[in-house]
N, C-alpha and C. Protein backbone atom coordinates (compact mmCIF):
# COMPACT_ATOMS: atom_id res chain seq x y z
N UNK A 1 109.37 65.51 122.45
CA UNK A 1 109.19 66.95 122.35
C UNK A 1 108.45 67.33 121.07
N UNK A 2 108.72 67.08 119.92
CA UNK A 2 107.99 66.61 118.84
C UNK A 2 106.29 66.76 118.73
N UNK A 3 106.00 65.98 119.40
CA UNK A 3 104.39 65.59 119.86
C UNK A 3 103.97 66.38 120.66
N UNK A 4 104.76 67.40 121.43
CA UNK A 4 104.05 68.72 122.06
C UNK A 4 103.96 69.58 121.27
N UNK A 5 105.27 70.00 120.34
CA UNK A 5 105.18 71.24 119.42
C UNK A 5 103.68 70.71 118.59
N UNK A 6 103.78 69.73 118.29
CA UNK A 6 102.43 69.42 117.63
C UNK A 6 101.47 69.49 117.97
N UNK A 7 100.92 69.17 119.38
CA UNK A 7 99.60 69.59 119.99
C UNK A 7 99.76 71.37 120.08
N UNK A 8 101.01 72.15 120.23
CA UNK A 8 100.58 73.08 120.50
C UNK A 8 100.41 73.53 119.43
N UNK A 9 100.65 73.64 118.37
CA UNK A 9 100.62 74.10 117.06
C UNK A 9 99.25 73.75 116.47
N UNK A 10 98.37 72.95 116.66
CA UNK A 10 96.74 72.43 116.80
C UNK A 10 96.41 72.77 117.57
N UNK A 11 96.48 73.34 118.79
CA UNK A 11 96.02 74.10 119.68
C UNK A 11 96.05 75.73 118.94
N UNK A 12 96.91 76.12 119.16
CA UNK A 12 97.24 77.85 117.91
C UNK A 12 96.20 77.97 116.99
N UNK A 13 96.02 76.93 116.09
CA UNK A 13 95.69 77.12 114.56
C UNK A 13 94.69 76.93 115.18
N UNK A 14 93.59 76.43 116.24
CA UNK A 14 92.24 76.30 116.08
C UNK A 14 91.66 78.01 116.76
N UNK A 15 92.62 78.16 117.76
CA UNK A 15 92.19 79.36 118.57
C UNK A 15 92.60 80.74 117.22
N UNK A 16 93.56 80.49 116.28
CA UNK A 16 93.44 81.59 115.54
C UNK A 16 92.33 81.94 114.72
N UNK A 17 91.32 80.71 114.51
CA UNK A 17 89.72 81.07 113.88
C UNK A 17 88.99 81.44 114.57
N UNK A 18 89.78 81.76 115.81
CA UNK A 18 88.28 82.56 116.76
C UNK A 18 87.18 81.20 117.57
N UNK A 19 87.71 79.89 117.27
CA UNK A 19 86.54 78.64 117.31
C UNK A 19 86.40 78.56 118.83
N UNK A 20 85.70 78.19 119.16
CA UNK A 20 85.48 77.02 120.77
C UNK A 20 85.41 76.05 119.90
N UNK A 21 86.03 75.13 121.09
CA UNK A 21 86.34 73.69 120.24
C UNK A 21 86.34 72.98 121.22
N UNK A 22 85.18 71.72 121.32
CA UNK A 22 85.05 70.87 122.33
C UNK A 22 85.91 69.95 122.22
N UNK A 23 86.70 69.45 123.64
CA UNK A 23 87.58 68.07 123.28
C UNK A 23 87.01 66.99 124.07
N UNK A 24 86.88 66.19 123.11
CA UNK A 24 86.36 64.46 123.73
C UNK A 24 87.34 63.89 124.26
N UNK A 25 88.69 64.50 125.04
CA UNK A 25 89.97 63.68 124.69
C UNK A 25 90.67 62.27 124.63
N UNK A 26 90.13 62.58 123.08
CA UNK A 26 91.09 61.74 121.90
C UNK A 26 91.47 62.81 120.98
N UNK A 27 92.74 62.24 120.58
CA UNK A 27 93.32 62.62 119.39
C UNK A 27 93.45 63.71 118.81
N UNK A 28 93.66 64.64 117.84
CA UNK A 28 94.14 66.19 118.11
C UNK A 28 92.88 66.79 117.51
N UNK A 29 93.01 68.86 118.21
CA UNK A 29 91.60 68.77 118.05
C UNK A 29 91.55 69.67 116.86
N UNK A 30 92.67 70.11 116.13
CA UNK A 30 91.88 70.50 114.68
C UNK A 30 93.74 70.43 114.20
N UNK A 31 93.83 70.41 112.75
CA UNK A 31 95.21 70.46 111.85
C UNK A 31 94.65 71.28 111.12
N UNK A 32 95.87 72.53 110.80
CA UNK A 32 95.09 73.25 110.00
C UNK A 32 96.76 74.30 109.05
N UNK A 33 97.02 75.02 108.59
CA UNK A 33 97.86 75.70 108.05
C UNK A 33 98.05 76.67 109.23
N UNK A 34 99.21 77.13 109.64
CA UNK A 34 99.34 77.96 110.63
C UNK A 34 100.08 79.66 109.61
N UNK A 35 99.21 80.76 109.41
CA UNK A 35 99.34 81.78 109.08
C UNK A 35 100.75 82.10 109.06
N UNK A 36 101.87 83.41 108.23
CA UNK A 36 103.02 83.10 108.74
C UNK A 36 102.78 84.75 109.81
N UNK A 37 104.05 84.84 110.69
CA UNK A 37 104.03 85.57 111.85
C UNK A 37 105.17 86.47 111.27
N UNK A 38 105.09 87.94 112.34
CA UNK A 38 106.42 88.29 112.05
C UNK A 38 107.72 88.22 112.82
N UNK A 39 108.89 88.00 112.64
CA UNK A 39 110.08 87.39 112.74
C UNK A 39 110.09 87.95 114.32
N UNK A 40 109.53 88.92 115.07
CA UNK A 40 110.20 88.97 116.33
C UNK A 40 108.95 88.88 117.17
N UNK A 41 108.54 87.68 117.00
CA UNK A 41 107.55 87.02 117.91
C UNK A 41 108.05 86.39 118.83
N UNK A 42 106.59 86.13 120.24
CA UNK A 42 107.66 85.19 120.83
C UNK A 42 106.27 84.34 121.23
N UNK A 43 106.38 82.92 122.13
CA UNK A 43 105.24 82.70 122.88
C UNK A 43 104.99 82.21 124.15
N UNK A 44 104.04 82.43 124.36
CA UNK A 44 104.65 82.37 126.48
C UNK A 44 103.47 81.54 126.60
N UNK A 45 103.67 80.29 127.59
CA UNK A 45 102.68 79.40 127.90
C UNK A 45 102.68 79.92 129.28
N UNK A 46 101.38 80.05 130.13
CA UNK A 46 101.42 80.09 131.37
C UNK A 46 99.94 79.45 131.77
N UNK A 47 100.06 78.71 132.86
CA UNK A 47 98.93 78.35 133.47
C UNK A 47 98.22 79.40 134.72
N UNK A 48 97.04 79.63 134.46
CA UNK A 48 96.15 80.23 135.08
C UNK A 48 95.41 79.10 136.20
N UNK A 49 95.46 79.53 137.40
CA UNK A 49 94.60 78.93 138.76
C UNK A 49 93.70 80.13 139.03
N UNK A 50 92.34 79.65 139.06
CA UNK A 50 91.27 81.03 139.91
C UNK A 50 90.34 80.22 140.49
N UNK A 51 90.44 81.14 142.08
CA UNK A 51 89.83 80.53 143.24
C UNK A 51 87.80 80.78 142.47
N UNK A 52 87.28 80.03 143.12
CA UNK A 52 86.22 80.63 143.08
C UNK A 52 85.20 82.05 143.08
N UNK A 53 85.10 82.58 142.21
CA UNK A 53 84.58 83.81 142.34
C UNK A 53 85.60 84.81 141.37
N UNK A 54 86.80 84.29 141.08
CA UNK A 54 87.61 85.23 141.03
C UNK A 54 87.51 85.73 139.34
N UNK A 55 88.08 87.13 139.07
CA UNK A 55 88.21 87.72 138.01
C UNK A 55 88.61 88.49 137.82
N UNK A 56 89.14 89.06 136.69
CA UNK A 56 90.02 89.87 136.49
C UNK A 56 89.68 91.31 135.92
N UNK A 57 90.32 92.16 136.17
CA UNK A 57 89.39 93.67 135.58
C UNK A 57 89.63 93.93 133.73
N UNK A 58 89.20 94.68 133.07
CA UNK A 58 89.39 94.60 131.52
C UNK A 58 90.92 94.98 131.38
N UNK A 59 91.00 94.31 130.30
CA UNK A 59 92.43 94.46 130.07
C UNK A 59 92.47 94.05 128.12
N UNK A 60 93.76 94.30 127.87
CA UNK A 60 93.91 93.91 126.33
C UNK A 60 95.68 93.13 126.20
N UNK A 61 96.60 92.44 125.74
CA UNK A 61 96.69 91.85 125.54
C UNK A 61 98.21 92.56 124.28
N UNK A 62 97.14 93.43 123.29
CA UNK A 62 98.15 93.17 122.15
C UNK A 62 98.68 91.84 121.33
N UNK A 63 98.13 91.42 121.16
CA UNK A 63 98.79 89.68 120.88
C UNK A 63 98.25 88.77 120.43
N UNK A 64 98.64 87.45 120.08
CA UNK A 64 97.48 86.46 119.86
C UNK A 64 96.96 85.93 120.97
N UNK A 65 96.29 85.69 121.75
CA UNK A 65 95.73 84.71 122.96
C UNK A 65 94.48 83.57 122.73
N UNK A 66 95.80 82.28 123.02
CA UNK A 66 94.58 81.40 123.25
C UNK A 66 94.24 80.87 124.43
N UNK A 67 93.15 80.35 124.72
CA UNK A 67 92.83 80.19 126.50
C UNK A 67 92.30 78.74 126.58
N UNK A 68 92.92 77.66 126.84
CA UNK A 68 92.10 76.17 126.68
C UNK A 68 92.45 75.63 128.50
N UNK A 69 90.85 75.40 128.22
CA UNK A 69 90.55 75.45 130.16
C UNK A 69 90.77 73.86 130.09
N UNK A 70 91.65 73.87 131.06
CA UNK A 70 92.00 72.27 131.64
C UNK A 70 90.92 71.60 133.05
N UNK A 71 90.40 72.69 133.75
CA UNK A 71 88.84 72.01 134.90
C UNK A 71 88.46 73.57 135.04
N UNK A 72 87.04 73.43 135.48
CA UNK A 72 86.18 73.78 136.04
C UNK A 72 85.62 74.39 135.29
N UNK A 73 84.90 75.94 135.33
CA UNK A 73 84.06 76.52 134.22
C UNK A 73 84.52 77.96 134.42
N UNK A 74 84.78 78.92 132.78
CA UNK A 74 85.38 80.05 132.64
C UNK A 74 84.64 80.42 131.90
N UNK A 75 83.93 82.04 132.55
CA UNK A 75 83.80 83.01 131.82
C UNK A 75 84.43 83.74 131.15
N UNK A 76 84.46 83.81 129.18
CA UNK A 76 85.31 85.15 128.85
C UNK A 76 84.25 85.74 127.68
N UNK A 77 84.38 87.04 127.40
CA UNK A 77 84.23 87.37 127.02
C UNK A 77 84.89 88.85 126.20
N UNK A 78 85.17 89.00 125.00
CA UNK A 78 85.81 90.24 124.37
C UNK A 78 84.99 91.50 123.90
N UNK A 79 85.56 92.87 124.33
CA UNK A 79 84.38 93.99 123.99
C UNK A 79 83.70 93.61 122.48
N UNK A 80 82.52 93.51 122.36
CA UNK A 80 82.19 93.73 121.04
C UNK A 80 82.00 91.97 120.98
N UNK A 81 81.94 91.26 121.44
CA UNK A 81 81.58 90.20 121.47
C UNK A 81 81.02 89.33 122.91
N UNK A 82 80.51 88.16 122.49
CA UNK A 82 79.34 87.13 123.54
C UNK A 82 79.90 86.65 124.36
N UNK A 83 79.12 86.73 125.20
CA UNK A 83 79.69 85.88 126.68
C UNK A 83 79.98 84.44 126.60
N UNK A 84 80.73 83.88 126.75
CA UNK A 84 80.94 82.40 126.98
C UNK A 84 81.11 81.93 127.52
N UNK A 85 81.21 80.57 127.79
CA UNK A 85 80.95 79.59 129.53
C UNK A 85 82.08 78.31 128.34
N UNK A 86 82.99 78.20 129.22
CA UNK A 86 83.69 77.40 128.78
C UNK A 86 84.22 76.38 129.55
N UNK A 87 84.28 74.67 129.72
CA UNK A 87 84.29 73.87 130.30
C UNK A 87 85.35 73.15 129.51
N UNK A 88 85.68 72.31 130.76
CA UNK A 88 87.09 71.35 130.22
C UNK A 88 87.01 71.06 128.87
N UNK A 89 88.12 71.29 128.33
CA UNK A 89 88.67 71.07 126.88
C UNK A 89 88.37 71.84 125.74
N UNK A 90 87.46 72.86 126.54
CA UNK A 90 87.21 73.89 125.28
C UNK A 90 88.41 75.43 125.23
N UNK A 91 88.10 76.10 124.07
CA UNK A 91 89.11 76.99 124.03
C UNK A 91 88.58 78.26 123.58
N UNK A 92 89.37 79.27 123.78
CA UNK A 92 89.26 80.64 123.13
C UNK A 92 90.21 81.57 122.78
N UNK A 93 89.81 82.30 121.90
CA UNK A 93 90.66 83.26 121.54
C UNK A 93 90.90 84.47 121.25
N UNK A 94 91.61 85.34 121.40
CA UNK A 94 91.55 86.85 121.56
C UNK A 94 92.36 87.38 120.60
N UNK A 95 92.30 88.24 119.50
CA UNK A 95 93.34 88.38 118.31
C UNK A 95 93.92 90.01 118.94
N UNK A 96 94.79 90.47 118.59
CA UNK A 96 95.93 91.46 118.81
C UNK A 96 95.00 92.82 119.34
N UNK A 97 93.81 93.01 118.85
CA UNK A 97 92.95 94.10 118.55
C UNK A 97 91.89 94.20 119.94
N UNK A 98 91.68 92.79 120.55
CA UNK A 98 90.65 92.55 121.41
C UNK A 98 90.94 93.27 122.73
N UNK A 99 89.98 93.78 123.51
CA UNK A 99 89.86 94.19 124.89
C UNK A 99 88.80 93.05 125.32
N UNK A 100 89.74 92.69 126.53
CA UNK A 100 89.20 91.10 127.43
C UNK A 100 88.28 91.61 128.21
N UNK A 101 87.09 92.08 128.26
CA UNK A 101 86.29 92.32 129.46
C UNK A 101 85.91 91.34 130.13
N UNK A 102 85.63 90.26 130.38
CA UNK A 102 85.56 89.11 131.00
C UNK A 102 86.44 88.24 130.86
N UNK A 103 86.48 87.71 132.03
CA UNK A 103 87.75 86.44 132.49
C UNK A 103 86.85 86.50 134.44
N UNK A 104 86.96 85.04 133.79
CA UNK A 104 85.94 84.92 135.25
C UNK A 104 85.87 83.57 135.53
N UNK A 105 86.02 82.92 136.89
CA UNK A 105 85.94 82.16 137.21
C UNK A 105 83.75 82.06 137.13
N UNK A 106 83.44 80.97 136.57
CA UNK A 106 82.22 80.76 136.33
C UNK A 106 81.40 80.41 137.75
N UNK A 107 81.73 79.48 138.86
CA UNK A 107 81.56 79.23 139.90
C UNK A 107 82.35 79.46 140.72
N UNK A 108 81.45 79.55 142.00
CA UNK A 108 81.25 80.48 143.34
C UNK A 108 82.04 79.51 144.58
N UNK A 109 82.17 78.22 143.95
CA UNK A 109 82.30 77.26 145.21
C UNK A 109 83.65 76.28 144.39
N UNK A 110 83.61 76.07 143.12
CA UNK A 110 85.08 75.42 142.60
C UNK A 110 86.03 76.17 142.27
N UNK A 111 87.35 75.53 142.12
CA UNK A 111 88.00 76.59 141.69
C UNK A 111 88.40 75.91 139.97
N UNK A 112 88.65 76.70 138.97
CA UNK A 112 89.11 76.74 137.56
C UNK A 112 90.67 76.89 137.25
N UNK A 113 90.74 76.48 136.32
CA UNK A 113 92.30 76.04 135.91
C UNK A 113 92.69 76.27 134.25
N UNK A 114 92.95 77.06 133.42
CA UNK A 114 93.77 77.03 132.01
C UNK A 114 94.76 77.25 131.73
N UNK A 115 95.24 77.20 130.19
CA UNK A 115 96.49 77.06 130.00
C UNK A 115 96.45 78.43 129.09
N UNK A 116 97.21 79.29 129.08
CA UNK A 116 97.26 80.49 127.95
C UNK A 116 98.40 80.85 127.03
N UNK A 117 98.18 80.60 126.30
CA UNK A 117 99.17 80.86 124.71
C UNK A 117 99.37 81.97 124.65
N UNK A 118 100.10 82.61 124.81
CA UNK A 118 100.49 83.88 124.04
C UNK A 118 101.32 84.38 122.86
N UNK A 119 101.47 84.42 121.79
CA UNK A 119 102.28 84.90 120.86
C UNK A 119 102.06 86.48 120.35
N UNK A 120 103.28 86.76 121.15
CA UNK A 120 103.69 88.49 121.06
C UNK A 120 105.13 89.02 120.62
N UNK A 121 104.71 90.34 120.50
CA UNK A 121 105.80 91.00 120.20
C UNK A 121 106.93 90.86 121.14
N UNK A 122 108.12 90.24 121.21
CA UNK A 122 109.10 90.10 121.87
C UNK A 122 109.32 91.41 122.70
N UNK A 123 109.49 91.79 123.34
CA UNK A 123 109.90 92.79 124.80
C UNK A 123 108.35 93.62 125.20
N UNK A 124 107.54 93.56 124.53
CA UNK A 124 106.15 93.88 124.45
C UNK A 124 105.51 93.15 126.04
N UNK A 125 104.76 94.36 126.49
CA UNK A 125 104.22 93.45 128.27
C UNK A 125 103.44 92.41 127.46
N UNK A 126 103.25 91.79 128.29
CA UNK A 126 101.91 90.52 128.57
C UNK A 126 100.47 91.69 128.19
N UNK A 127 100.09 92.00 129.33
CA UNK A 127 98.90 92.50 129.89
C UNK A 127 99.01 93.97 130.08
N UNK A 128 97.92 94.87 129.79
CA UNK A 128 97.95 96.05 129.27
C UNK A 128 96.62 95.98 129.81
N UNK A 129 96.41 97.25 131.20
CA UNK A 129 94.84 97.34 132.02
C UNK A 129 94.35 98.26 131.28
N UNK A 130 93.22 98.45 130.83
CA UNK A 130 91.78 98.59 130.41
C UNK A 130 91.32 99.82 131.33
N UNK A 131 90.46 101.00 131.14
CA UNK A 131 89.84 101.74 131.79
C UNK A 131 88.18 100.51 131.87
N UNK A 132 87.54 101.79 132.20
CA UNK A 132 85.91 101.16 132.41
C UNK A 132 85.54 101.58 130.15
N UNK A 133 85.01 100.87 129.99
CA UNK A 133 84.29 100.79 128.48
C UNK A 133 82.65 101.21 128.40
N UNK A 134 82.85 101.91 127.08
CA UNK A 134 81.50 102.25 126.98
C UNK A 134 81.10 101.07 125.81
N UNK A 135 79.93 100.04 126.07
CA UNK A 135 79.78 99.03 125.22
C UNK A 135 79.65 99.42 123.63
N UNK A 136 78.52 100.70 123.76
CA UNK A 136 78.49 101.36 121.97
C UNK A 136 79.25 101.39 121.15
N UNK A 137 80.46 102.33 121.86
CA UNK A 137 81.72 102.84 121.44
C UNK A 137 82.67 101.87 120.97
N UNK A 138 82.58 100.51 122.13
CA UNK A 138 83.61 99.52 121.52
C UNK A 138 83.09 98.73 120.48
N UNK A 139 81.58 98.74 119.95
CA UNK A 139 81.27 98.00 119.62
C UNK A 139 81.79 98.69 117.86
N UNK A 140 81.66 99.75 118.04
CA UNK A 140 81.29 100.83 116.80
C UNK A 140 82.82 100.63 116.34
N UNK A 141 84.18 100.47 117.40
CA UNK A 141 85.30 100.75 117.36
C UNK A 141 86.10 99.33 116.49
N UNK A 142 84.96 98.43 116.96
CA UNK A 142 85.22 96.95 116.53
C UNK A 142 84.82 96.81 114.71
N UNK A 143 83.89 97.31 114.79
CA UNK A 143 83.27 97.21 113.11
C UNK A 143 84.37 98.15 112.40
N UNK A 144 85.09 98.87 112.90
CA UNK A 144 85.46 100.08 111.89
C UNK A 144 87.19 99.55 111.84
N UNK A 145 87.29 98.42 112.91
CA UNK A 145 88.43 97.92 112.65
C UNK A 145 88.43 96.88 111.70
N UNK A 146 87.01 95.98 111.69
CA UNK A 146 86.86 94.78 110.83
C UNK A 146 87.03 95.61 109.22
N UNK A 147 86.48 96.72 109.21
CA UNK A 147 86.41 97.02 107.90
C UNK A 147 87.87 97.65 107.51
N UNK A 148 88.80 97.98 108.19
CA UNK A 148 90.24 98.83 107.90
C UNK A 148 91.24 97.04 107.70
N UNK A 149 90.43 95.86 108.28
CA UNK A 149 91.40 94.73 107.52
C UNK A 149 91.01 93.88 106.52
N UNK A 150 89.43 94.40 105.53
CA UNK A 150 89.17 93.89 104.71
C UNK A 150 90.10 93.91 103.87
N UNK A 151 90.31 93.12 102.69
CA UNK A 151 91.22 93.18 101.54
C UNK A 151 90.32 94.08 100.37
């Protein structure tokens, strides 16, 4: 049990820098200091299956989210940030603030498979739906948040 808390805890700490992180799998894919949290956290592992084609409408989260795709190929992308194509062993991450506009199965004919981290506020939902976004607005909404957590 040991050696899982440990992969997942190297799993956490890489998705909390925001990284994609390719895995060759061998051996762990980043060690790093894990930030401290506050006391009524919790974290929920759940695996994601999506048929081909499939996706999900915008949504946000509240939370930390990391997303490390175990097969096929996943689109995600966060308002105010790049589209990404993510393939076995890579990962992503969504910090407390993010609106998920993409989550997408990448192909039309396989189906995709990940694993999702969540660390949240204890009695706090999962998933919180999204209206339609104006890209400007979130983008403008994103900078003015980066600057309210400068030190």
């Amino acid at each position: 049990m040991k050696k899982i808390l440990s992969k997942e805890k190297n799993l956490i700490l890489g998705l909390l820098l925001g990284m994609v992180i390719p895995f060759n799998g061998e051996g762990q894919l980043l060690n790093m200091q894990l930030p401290e949290l506050p006391e009524n956290q919790e974290i929920l592992v759940s695996e994601i299956n999506l048929v081909p084609g499939q996706e999900s409408s915008p949504h946000r989260h509240n939370a930390h989210v990391f997303v490390y795709v175990l097969e096929g190929r996943v689109n995600m992308q966060v308002a105010g940030g790049e589209l990404v194509t993510l393939s076995p062993g890579e990962m992503f991450y969504e910090d407390p603030d993010d609106i998920h506009v993409v989550s997408q199965n990448a192909s039309d004919t396989e189906s995709a498979k990940f694993l999702v981290h969540i660390i949240k506020t204890i009695g706090m939902p999962v998933t919180t739906q999204v209206g339609p976004l104006d890209p400007e607005r979130t983008l403008k909404e994103r900078e003015i948040l980066n600057q309210d957590h400068r030190p």
